[in-house]
N, C-alpha and C. Protein backbone atom coordinates (compact mmCIF):
# COMPACT_ATOMS: atom_id res chain seq x y z
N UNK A 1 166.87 50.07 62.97
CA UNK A 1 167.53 49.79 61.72
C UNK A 1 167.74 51.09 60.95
N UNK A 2 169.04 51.43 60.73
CA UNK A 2 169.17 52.50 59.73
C UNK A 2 168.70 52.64 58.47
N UNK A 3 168.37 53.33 57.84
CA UNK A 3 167.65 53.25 56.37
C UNK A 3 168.26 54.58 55.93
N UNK A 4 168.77 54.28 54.68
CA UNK A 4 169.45 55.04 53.77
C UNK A 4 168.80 55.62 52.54
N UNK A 5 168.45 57.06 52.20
CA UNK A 5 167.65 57.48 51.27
C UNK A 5 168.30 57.25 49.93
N UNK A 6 167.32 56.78 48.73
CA UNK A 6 167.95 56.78 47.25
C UNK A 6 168.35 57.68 46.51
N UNK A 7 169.19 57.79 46.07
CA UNK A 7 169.26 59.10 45.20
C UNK A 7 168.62 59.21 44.32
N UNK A 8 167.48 59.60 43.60
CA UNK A 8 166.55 59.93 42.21
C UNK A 8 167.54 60.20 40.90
N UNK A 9 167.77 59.20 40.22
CA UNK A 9 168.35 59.42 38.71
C UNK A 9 167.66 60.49 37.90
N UNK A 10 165.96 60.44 38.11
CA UNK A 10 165.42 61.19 37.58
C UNK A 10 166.13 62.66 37.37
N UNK A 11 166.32 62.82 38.78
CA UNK A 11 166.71 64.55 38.71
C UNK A 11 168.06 64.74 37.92
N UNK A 12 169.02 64.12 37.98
CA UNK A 12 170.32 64.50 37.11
C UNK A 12 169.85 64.00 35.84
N UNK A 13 168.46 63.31 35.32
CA UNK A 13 168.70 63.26 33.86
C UNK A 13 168.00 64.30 33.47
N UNK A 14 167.10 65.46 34.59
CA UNK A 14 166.54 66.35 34.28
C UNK A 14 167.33 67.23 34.06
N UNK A 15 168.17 67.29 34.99
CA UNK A 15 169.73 68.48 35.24
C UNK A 15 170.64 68.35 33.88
N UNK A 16 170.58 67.40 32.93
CA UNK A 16 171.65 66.96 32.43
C UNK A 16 170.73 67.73 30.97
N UNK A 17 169.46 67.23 30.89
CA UNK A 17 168.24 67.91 29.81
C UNK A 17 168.21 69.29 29.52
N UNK A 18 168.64 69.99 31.08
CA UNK A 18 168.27 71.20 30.83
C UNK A 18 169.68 71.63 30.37
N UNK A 19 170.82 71.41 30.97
CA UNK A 19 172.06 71.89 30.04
C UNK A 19 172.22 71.71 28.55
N UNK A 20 171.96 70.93 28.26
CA UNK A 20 171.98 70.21 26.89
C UNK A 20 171.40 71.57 26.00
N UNK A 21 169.82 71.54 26.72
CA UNK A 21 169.37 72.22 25.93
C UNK A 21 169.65 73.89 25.75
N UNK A 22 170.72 74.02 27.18
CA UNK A 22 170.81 75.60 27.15
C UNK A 22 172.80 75.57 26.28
N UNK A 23 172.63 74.18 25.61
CA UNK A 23 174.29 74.38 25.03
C UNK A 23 175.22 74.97 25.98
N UNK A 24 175.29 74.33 26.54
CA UNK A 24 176.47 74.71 27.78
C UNK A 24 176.97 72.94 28.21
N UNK A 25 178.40 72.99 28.02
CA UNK A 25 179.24 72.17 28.92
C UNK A 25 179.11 72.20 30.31
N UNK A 26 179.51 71.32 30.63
CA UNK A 26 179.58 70.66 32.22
C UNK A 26 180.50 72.23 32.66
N UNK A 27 181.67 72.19 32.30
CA UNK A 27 182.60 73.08 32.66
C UNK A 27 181.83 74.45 32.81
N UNK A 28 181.37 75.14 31.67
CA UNK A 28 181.05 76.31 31.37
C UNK A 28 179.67 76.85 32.49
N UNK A 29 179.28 75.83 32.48
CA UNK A 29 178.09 75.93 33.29
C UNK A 29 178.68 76.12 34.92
N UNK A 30 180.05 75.38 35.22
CA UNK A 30 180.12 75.51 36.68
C UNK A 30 181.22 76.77 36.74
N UNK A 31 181.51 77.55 35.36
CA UNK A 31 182.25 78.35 35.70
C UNK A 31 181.21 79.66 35.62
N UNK A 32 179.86 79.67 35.18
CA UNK A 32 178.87 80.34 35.36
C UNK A 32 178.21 80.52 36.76
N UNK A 33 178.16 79.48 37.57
CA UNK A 33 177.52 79.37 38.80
C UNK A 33 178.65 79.93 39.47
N UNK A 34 179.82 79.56 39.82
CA UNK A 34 181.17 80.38 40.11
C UNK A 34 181.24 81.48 39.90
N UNK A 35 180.67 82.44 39.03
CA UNK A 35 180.72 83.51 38.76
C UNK A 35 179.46 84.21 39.68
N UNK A 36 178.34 83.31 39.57
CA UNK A 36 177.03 84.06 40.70
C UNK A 36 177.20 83.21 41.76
N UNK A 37 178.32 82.88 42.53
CA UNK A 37 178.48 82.50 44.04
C UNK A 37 178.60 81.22 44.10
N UNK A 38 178.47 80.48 43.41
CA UNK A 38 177.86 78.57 43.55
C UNK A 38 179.57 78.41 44.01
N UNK A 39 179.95 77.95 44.98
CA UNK A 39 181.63 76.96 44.84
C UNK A 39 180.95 75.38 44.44
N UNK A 40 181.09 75.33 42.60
CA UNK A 40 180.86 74.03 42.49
C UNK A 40 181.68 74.00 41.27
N UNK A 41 182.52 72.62 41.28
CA UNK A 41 183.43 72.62 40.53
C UNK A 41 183.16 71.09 39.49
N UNK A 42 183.36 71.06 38.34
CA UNK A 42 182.44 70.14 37.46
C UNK A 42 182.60 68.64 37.84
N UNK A 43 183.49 68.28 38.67
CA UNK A 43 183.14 66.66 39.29
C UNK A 43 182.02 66.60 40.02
N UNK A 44 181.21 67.38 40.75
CA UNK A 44 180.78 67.88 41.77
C UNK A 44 179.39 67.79 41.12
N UNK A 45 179.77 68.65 40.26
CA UNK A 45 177.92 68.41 38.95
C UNK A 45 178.12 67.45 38.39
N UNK A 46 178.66 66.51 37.74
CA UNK A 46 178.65 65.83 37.16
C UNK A 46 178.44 64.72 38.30
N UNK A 47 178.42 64.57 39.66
CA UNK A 47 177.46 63.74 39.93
C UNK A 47 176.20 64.16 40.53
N UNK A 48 175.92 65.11 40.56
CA UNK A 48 174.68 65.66 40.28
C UNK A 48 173.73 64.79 39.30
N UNK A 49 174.28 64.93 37.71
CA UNK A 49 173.60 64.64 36.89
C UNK A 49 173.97 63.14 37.55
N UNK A 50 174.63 62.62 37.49
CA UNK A 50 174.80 61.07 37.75
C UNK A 50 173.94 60.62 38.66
N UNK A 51 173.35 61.34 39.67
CA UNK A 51 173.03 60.82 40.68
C UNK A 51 172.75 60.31 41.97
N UNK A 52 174.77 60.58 41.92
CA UNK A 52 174.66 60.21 42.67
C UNK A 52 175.38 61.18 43.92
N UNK A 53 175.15 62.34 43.89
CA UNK A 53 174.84 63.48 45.12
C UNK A 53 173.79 64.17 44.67
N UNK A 54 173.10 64.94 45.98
CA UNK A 54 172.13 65.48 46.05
C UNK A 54 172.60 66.97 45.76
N UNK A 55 171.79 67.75 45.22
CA UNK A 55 171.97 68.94 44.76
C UNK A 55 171.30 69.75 45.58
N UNK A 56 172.16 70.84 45.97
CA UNK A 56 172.08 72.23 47.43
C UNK A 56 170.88 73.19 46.12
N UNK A 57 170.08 73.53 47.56
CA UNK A 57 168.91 74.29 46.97
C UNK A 57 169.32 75.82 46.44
N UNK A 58 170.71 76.43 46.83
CA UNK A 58 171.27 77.71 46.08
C UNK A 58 171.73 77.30 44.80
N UNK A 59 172.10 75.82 44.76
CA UNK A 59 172.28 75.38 43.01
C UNK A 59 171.52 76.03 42.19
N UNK A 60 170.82 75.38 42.75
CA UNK A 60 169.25 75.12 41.78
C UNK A 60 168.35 76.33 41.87
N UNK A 61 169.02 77.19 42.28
CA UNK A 61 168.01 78.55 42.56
C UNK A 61 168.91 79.61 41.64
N UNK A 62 170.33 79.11 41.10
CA UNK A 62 171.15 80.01 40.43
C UNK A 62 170.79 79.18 38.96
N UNK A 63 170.34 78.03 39.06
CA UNK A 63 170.30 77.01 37.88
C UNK A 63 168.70 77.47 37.27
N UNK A 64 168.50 77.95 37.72
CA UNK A 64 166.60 78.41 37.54
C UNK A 64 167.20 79.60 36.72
N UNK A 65 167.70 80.63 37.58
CA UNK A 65 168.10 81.71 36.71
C UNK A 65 168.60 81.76 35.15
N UNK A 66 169.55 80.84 35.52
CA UNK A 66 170.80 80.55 34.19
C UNK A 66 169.54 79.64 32.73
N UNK A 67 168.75 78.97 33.01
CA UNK A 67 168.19 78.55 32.20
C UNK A 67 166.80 79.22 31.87
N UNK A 68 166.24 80.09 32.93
CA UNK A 68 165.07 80.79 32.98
C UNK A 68 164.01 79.53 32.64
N UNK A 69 163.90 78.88 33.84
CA UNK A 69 162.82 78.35 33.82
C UNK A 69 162.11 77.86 35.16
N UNK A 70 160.96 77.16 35.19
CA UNK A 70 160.27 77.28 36.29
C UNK A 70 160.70 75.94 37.19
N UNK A 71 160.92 75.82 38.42
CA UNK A 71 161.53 75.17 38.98
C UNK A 71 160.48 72.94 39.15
N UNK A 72 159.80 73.52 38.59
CA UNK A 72 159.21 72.21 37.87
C UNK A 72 159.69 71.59 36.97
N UNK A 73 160.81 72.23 36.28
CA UNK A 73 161.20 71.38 35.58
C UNK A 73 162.68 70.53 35.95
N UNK A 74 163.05 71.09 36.71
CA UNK A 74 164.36 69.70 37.51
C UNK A 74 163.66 68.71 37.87
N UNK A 75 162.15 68.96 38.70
CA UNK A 75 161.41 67.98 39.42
C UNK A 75 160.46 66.74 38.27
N UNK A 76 160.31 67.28 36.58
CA UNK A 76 159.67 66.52 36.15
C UNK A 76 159.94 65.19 36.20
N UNK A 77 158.91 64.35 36.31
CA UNK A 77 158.84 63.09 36.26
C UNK A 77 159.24 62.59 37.51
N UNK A 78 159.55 62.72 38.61
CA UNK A 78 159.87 62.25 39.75
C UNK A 78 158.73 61.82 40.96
N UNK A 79 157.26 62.24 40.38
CA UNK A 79 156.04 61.61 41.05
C UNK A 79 155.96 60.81 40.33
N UNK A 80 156.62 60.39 39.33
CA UNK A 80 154.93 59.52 38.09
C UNK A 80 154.08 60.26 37.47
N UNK A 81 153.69 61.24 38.04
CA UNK A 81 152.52 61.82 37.80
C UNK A 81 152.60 62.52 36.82
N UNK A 82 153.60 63.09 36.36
CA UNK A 82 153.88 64.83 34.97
C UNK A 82 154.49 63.73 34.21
């Protein structure tokens, strides 16, 4: 039987937290990652935050930079546990 993995809402409402808070648009932000290598164009993040695609680990390694923070925080709340 095939089994299909969920996508975690958690993480795009984390993704969506941390833009907010670094005042940056959807746009501005993917014309920032575009600028340090990312080819991601804002439909693309915007289901990111939605959900409903999974986000490439050079994202999130240029997205660490751009917000300067520790990579625990895309992941909060996604054990239960933090």
């Amino acid at each position: 039987m095939e089994q299909k993995l969920r996508r975690d809402r958690n993480m795009g409402m984390n993704l969506r937290a941390l833009r907010l808070r670094a005042g940056l648009s959807q746009e501005k932000l993917c014309a920032e990652l575009q600028r340090r290598g990312c080819d991601i164009g804002r439909t693309t993040y915007e289901k990111y935050e939605n959900g409903e695609l999974n986000i490439r680990i050079s994202v999130l390694v240029e997205l660490r930079k751009i917000y300067r923070c520790e990579y625990d925080a895309f992941f909060e709340g996604l054990d239960g546990a933090i």
